[in-house]
N, C-alpha and C. Protein backbone atom coordinates (compact mmCIF):
# COMPACT_ATOMS: atom_id res chain seq x y z
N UNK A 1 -14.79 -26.64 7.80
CA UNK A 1 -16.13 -27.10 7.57
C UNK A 1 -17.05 -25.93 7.23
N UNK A 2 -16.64 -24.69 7.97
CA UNK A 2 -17.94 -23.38 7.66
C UNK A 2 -17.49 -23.15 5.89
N UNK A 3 -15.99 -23.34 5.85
CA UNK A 3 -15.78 -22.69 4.49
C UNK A 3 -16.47 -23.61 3.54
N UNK A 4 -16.82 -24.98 3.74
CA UNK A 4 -17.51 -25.51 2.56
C UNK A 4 -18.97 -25.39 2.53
N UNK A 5 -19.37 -25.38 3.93
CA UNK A 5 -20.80 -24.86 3.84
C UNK A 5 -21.36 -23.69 3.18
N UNK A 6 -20.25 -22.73 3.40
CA UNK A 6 -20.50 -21.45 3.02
C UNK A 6 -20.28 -21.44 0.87
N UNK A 7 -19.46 -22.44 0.83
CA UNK A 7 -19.23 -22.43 -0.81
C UNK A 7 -20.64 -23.57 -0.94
N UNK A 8 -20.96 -24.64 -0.36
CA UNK A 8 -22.02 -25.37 -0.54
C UNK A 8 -23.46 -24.09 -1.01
N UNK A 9 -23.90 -23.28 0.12
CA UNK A 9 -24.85 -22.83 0.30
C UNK A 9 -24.98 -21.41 -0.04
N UNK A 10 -23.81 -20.78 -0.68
CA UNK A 10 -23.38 -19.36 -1.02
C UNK A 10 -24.24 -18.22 -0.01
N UNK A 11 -23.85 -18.81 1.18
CA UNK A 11 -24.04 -17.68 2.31
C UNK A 11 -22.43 -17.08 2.47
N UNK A 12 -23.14 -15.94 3.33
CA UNK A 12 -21.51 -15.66 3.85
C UNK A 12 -21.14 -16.30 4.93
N UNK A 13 -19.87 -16.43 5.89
CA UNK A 13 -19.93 -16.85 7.13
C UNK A 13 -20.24 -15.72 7.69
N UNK A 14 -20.87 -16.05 9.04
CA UNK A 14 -21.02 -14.71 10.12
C UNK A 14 -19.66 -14.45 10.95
N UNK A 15 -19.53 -13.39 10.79
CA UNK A 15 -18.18 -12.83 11.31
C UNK A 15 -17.95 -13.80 12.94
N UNK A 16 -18.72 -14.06 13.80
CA UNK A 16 -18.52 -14.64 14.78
C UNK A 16 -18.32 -16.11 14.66
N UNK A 17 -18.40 -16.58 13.86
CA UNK A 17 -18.27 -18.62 13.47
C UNK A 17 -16.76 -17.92 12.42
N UNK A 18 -16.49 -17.28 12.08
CA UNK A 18 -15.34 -16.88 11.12
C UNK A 18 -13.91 -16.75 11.69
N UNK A 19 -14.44 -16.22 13.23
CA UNK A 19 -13.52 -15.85 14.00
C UNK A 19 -12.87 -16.59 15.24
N UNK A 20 -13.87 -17.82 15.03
CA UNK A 20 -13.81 -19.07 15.62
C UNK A 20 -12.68 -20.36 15.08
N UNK A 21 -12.15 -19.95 13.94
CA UNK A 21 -11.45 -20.46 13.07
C UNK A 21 -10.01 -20.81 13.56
N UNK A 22 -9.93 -19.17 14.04
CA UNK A 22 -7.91 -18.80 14.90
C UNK A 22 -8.29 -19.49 15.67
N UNK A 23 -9.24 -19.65 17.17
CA UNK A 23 -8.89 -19.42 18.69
C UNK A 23 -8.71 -20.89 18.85
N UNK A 24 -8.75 -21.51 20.29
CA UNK A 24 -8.14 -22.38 20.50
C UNK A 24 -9.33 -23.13 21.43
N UNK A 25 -9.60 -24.45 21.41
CA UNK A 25 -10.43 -24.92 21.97
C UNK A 25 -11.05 -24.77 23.39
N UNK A 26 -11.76 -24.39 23.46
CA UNK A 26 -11.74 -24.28 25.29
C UNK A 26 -11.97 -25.49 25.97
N UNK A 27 -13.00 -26.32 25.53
CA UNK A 27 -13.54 -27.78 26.18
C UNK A 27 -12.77 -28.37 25.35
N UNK A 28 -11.51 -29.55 25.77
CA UNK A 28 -11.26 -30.78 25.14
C UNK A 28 -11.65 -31.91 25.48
N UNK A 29 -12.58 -32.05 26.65
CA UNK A 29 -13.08 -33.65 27.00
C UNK A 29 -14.52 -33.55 26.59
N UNK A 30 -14.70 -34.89 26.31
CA UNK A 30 -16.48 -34.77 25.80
C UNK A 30 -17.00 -35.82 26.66
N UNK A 31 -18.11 -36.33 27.47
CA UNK A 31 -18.92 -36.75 27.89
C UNK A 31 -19.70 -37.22 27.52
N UNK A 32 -20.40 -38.91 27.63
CA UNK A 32 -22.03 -39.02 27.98
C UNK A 32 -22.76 -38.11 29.21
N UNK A 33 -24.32 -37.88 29.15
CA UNK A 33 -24.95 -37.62 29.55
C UNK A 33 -25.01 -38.12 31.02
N UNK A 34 -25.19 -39.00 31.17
CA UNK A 34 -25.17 -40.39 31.91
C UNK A 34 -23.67 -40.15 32.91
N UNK A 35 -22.64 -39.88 32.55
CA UNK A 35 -21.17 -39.64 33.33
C UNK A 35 -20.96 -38.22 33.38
N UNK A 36 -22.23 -37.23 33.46
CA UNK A 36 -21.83 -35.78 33.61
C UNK A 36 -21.53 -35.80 35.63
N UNK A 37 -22.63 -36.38 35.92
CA UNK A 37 -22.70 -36.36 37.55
C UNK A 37 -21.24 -36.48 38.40
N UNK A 38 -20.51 -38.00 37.73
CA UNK A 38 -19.79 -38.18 38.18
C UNK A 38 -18.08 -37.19 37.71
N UNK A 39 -18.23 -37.35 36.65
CA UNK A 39 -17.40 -36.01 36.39
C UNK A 39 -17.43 -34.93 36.67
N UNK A 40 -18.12 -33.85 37.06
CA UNK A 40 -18.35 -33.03 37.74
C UNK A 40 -17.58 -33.46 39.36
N UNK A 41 -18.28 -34.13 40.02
CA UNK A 41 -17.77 -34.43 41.17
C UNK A 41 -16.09 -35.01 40.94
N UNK A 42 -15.31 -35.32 40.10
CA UNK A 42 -14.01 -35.68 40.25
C UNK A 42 -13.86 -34.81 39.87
N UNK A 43 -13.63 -33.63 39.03
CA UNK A 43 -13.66 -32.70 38.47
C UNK A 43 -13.31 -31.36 40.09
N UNK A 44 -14.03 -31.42 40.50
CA UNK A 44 -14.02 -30.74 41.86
C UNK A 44 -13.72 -31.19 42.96
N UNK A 45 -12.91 -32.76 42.63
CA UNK A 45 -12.77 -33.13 43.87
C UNK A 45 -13.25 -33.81 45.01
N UNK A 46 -14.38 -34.28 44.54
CA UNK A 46 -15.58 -34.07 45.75
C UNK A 46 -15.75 -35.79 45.94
């Protein structure tokens, strides 16, 4: 997606969104707002 933005908008990418490309996801679950409370607390157990 940066590489078409970057051909869209003829910026460069910034070396740090560039390098984001290799690594590997850190967060794979996504949340409502609304179910952060309770996730957190199963999350830890609690």
């Amino acid at each position: 997606m940066v590489d078409k933005l970057c051909e869209y908008s003829g910026y460069p990418i910034p070396e740090s969104l560039a390098g984001l490309k290799n690594k590997e996801a850190r967060f794979k679950v996504s949340i409502e707002k609304n179910d952060m409370k309770t996730f957190v607390a199963e999350s830890l157990g609690l």
